[in-house]
N, C-alpha and C. Protein backbone atom coordinates (compact mmCIF):
# COMPACT_ATOMS: atom_id res chain seq x y z
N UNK A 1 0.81 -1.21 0.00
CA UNK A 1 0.00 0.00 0.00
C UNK A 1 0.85 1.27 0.00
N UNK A 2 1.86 1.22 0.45
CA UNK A 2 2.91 2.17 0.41
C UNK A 2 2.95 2.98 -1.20
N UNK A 3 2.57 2.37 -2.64
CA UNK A 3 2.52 2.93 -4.04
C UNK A 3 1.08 3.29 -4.11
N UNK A 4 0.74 3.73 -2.82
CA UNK A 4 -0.22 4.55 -3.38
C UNK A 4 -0.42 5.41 -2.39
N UNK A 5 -0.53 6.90 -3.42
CA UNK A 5 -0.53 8.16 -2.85
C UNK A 5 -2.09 8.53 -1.75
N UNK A 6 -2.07 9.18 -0.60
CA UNK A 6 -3.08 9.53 -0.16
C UNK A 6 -3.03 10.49 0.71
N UNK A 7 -3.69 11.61 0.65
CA UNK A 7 -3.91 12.89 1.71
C UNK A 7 -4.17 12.77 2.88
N UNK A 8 -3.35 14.14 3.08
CA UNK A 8 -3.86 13.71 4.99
C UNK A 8 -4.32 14.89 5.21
N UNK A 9 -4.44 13.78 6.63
CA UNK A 9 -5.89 14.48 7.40
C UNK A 9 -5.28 14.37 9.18
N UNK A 10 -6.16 15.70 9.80
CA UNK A 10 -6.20 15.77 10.85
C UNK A 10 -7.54 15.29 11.56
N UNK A 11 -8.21 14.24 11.98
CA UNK A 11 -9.67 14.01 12.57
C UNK A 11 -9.26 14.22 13.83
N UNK A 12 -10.58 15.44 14.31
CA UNK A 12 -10.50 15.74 15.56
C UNK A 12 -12.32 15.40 16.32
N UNK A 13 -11.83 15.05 17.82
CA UNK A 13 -13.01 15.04 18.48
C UNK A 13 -13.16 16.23 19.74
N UNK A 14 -14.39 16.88 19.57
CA UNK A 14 -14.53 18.08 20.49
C UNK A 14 -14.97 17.55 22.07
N UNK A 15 -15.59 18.37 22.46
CA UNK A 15 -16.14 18.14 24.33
C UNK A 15 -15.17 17.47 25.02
N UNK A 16 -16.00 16.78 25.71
CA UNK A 16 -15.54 16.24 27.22
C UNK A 16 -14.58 15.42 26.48
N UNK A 17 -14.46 15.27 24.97
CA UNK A 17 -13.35 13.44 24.91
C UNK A 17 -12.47 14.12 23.62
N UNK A 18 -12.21 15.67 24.02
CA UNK A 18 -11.00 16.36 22.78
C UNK A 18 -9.77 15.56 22.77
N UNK A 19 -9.93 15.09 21.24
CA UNK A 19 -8.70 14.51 20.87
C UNK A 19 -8.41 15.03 19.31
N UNK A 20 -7.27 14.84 18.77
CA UNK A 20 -6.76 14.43 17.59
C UNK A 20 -6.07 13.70 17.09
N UNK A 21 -5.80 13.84 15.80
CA UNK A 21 -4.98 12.43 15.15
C UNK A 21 -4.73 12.88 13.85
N UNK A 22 -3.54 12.47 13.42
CA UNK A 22 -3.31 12.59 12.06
C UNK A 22 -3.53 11.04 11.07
N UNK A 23 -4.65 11.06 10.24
CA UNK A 23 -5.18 10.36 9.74
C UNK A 23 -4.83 10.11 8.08
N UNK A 24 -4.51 9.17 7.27
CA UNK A 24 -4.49 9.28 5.49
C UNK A 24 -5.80 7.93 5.15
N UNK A 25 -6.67 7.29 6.32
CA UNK A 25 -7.24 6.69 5.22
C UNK A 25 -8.79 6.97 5.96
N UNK A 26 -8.78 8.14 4.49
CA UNK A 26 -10.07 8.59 5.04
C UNK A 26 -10.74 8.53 3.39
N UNK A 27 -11.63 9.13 2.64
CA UNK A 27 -12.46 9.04 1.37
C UNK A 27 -13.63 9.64 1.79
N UNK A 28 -14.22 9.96 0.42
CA UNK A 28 -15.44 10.62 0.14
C UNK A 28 -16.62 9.17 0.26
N UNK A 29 -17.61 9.17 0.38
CA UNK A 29 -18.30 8.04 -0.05
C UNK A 29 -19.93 8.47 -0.68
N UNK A 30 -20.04 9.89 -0.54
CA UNK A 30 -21.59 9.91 -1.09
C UNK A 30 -21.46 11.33 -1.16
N UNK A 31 -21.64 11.76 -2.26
CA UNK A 31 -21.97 13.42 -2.70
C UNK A 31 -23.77 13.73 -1.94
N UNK A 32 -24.51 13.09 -2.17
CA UNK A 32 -25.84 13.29 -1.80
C UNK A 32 -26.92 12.33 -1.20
N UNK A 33 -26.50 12.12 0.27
CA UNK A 33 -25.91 13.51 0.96
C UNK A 33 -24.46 12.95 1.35
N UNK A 34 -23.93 14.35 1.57
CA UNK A 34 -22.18 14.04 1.41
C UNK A 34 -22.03 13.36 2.60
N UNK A 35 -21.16 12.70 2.69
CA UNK A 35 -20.76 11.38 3.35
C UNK A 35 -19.22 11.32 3.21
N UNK A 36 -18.25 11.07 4.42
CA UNK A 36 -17.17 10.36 3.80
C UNK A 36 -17.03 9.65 5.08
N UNK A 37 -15.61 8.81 5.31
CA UNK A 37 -15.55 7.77 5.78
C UNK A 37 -14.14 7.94 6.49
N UNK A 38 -13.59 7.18 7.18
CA UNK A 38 -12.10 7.19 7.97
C UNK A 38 -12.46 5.87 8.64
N UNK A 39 -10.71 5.22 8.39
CA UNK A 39 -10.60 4.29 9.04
C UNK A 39 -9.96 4.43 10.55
N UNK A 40 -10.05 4.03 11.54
CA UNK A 40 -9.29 4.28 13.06
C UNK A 40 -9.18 2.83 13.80
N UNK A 41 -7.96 2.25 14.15
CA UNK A 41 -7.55 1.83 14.70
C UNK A 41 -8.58 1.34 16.48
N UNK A 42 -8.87 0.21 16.42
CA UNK A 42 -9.87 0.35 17.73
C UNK A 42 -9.21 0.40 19.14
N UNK A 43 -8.39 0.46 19.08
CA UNK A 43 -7.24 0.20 20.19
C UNK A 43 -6.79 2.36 20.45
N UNK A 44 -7.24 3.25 19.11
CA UNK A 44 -6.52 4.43 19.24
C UNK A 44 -7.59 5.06 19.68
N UNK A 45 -6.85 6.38 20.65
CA UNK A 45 -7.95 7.07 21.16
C UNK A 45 -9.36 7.79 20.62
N UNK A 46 -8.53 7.93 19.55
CA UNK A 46 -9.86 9.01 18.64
C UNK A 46 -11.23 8.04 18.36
N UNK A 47 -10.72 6.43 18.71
CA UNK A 47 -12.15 5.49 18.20
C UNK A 47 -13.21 6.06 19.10
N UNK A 48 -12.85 6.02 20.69
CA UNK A 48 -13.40 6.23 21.81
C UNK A 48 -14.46 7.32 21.68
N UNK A 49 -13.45 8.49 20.83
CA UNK A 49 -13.58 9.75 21.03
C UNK A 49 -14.96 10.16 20.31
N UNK A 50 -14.57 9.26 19.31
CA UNK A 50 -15.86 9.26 17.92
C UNK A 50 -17.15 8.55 18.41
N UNK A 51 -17.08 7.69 18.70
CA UNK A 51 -17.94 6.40 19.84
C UNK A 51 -18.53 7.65 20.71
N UNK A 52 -17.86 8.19 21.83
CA UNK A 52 -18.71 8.84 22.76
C UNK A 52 -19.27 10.45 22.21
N UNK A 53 -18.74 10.89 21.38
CA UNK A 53 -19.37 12.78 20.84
C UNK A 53 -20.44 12.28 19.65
N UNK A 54 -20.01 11.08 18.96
CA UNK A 54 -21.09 11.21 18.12
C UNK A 54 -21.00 11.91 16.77
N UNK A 55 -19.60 12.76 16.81
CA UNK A 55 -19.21 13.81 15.48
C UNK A 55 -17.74 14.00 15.44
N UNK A 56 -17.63 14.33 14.22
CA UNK A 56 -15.84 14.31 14.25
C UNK A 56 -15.56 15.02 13.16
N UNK A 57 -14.58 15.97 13.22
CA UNK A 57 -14.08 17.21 12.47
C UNK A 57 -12.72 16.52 11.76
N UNK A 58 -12.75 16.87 10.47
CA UNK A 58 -11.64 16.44 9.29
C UNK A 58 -11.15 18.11 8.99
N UNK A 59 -9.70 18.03 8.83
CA UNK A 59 -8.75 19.10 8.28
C UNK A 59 -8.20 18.18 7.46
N UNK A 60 -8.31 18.70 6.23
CA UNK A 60 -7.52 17.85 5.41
C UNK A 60 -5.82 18.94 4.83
N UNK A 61 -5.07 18.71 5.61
CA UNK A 61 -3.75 19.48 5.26
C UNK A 61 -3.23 20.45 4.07
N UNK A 62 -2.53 21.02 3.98
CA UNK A 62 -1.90 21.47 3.27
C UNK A 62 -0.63 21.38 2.80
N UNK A 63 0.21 21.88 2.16
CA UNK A 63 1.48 21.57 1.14
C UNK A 63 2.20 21.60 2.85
N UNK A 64 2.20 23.22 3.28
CA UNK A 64 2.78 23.36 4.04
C UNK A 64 2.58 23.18 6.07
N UNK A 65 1.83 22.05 5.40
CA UNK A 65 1.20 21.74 7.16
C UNK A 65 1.69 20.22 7.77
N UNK A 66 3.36 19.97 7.06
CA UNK A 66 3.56 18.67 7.40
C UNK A 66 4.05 18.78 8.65
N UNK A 67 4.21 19.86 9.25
CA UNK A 67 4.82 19.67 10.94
C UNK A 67 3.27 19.74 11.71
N UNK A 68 2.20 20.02 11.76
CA UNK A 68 1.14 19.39 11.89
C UNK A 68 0.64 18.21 11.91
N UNK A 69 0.90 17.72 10.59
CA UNK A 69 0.55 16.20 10.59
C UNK A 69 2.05 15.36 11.39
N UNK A 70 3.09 16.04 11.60
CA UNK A 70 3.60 15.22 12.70
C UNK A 70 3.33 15.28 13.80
N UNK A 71 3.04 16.45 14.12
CA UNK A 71 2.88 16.46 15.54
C UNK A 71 1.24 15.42 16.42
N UNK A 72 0.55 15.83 15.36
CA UNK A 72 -1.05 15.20 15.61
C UNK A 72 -0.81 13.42 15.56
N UNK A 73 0.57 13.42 15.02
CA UNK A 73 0.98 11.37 14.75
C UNK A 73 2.13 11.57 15.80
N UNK A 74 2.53 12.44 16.92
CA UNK A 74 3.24 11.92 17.74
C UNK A 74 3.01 11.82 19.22
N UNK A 75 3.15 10.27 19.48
CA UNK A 75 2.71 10.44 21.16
C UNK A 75 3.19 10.95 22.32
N UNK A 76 3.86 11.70 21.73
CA UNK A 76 4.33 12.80 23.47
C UNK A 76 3.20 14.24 23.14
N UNK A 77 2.75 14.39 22.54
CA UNK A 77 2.06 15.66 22.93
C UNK A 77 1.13 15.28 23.91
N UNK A 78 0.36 16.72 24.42
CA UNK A 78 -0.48 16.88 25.64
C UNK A 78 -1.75 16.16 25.40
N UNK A 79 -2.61 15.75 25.77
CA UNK A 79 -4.13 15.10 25.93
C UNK A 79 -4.84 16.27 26.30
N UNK A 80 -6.43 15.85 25.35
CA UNK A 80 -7.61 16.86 25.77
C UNK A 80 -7.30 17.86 25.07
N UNK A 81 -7.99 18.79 25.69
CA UNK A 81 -7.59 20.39 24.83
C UNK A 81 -6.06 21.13 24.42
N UNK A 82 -5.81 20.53 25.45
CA UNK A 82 -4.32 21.06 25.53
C UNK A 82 -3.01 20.74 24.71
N UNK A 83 -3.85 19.62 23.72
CA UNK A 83 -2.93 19.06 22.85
C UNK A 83 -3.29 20.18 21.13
N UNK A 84 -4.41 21.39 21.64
CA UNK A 84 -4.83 22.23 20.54
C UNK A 84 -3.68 23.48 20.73
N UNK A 85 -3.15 23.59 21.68
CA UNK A 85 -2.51 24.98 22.40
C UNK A 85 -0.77 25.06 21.02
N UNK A 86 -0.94 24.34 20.29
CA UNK A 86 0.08 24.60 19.59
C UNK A 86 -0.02 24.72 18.09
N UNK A 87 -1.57 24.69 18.08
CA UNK A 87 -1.69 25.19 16.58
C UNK A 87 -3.12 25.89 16.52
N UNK A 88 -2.85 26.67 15.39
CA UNK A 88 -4.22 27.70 15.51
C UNK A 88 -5.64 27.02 15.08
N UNK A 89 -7.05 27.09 15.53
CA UNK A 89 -7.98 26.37 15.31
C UNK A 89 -8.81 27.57 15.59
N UNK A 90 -10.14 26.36 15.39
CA UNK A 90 -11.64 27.28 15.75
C UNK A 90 -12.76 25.77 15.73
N UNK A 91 -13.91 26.09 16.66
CA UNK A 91 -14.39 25.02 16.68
C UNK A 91 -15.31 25.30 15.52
N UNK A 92 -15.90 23.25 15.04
CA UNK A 92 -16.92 23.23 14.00
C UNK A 92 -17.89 24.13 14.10
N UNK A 93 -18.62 24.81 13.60
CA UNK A 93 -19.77 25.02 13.75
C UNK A 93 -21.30 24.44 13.93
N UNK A 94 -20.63 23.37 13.89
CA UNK A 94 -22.03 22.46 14.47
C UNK A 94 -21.56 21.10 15.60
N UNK A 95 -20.38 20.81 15.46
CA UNK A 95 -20.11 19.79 16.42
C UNK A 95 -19.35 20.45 17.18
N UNK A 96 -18.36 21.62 17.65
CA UNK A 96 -17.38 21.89 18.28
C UNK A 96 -16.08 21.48 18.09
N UNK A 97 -15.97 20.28 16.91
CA UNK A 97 -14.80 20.06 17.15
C UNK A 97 -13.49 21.07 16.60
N UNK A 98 -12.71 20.73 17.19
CA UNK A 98 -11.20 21.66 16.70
C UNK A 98 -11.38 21.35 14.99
N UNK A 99 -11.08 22.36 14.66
CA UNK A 99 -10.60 22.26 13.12
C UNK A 99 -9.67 23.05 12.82
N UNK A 100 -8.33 22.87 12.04
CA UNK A 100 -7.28 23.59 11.56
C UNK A 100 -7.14 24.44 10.64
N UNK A 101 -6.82 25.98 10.92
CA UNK A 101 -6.58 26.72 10.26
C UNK A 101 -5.48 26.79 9.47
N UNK A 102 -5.38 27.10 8.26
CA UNK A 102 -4.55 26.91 7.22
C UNK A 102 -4.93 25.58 6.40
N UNK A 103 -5.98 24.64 6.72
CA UNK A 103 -5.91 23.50 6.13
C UNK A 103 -6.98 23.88 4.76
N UNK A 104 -6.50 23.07 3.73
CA UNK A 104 -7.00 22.89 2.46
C UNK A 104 -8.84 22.92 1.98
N UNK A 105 -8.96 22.41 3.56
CA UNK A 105 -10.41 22.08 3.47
C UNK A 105 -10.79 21.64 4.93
N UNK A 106 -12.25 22.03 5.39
CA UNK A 106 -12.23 21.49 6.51
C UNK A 106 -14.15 20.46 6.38
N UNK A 107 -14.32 19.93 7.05
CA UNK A 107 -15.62 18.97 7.53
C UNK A 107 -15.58 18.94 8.50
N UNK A 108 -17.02 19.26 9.09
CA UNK A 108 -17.68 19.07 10.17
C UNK A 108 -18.73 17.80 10.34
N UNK A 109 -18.73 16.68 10.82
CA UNK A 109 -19.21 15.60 10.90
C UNK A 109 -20.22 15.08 12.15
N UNK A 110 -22.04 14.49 11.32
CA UNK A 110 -21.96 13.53 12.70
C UNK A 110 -21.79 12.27 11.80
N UNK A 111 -21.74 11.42 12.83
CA UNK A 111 -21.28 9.70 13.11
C UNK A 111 -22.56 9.39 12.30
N UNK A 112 -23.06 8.84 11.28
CA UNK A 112 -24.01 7.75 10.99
C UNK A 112 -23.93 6.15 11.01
N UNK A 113 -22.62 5.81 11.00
CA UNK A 113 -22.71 4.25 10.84
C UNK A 113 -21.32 4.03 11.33
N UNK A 114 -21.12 2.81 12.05
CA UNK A 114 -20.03 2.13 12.23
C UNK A 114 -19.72 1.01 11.86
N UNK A 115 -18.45 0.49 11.18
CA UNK A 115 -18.40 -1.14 10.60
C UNK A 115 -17.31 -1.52 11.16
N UNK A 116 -16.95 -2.38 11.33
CA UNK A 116 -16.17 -3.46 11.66
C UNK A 116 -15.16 -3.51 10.20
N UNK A 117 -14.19 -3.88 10.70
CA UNK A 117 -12.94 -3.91 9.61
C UNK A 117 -11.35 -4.26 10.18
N UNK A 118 -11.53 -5.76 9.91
CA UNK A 118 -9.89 -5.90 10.50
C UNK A 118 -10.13 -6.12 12.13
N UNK A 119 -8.86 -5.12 12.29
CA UNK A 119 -8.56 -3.99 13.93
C UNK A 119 -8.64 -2.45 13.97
N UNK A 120 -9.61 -2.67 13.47
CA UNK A 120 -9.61 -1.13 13.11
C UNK A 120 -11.21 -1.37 12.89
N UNK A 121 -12.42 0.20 12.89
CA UNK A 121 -13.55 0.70 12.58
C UNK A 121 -13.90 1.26 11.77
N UNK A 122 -14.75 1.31 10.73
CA UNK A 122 -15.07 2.19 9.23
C UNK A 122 -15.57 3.15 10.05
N UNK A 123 -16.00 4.49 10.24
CA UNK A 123 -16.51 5.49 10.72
C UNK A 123 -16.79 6.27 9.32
N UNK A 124 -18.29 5.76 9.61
CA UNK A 124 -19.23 6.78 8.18
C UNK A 124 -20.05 8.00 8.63
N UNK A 125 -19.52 9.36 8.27
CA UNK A 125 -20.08 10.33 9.02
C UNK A 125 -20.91 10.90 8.05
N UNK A 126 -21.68 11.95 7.88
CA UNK A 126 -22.74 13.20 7.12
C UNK A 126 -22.18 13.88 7.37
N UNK A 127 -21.65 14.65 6.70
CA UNK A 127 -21.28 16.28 6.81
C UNK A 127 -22.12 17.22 6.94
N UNK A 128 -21.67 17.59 8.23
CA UNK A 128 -22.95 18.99 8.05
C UNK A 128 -22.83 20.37 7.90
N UNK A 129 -21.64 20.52 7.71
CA UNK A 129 -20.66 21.63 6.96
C UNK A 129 -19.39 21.54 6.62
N UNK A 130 -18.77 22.36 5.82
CA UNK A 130 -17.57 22.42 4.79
C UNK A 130 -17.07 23.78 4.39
N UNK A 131 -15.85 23.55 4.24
CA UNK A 131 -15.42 24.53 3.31
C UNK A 131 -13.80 24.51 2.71
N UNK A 132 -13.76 24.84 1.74
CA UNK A 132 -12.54 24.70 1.19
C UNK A 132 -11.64 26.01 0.55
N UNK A 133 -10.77 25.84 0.34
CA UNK A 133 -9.62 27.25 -0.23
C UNK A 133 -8.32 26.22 -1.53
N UNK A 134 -7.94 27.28 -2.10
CA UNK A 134 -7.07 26.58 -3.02
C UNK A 134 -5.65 26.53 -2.59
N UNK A 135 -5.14 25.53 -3.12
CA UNK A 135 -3.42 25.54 -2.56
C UNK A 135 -3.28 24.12 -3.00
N UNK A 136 -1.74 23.92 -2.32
CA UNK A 136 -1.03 22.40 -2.69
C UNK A 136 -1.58 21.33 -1.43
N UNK A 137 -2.07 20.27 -1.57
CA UNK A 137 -2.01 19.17 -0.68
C UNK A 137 -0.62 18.30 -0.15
N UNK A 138 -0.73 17.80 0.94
CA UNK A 138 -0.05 17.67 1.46
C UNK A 138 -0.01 15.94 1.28
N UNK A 139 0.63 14.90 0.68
CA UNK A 139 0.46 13.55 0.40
C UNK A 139 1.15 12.86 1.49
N UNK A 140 0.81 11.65 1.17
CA UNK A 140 2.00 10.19 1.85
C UNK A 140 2.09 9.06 0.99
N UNK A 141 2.99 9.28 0.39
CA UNK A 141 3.21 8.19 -0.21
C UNK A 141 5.04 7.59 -0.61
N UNK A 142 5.41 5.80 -0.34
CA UNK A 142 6.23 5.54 -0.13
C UNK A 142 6.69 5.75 1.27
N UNK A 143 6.26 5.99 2.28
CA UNK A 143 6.12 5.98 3.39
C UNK A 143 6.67 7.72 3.93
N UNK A 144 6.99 8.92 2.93
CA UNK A 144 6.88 9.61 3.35
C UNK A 144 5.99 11.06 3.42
N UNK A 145 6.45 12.01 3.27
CA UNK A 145 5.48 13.17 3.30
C UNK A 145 5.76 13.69 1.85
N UNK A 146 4.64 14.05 0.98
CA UNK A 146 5.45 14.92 -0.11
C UNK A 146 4.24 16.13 -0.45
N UNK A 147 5.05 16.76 -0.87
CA UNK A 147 3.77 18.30 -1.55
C UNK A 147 3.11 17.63 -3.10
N UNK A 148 1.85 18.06 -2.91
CA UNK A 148 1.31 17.39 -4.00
C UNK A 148 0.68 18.29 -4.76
N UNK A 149 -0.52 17.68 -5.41
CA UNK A 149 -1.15 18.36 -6.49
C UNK A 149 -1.68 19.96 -6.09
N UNK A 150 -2.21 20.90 -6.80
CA UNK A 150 -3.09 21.40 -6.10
C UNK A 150 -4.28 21.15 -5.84
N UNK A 151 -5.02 21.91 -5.20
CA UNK A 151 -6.40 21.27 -4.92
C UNK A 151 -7.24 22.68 -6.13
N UNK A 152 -8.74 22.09 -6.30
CA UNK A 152 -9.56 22.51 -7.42
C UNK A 152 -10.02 24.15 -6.57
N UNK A 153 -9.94 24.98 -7.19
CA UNK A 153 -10.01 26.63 -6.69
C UNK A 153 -11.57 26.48 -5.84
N UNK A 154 -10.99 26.92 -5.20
CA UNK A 154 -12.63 27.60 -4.32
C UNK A 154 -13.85 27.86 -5.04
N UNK A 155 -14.85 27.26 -4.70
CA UNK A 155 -16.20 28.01 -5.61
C UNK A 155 -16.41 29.40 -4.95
């Protein structure tokens, strides 16, 4: 899986169970109504996180947001809110969760369905808001970070 390219993502959970994570296997799954999907590890915190709020906020990165996506994939940072105190955010507008400023695009999510997969959970959410800006994405592929395409201009 490593030859194949995929964007990342920051999925965050708001309230009482604030977490984040830097995420690449996430997808679209339904334009109407929009829908996409992320896989999570059942053993990692953010499963919990998603399980108990019910909604979960996607930043999908930018060219220049790969010290972000390390930091959100490394386990010494702080837990709860306090793991937000080092990068700039604002909550969803409908779920609260953290979402990242500067990112390519952001989703605001609730939870509709959960599947089973592996060791790990499909988490199928509805979007219940969005928005996007133009710039370079931020990839993984071959196991590292690279600047990628741009993304399609803002409507």
């Amino acid at each position: 899986m490593s030859n194949f390219a995929t964007g990342i993502t920051v999925l965050t959970a708001g309230g009482d169970h604030c977490h984040g994570m830097t995420a690449n296997a996430f997808s679209s799954v339904s334009l109407e109504p929009p829908m996409v999907l992320c896989c999570i590890a059942r053993t990692a915190q953010m499963h919990e996180a998603i399980l108990r709020t019910r909604h979960f906020g996607v930043s999908v990165l930018s060219a220049d947001q790969e010290d972000v996506a390390r930091y959100f994939a490394s386990r010494g940072r702080a837990m709860g809110l306090a793991q937000f105190d080092e990068v700039d955010w604002f909550p969803g507008p409908r779920s609260g969760a953290p979402l990242l400023v500067g990112s390519l695009a952001w989703l605001d999510c609730e939870l509709a369905e959960v599947y089973h997969g592996g060791d790990h959970s499909i988490f199928v959410g509805t979007v219940l808001d969005a928005a996007r800006r133009s710039g370079e994405a931020l990839l993984f592929f071959g196991g590292g970070f690279h600047q990628g395409m741009p993304s399609p201009r803002s409507a």
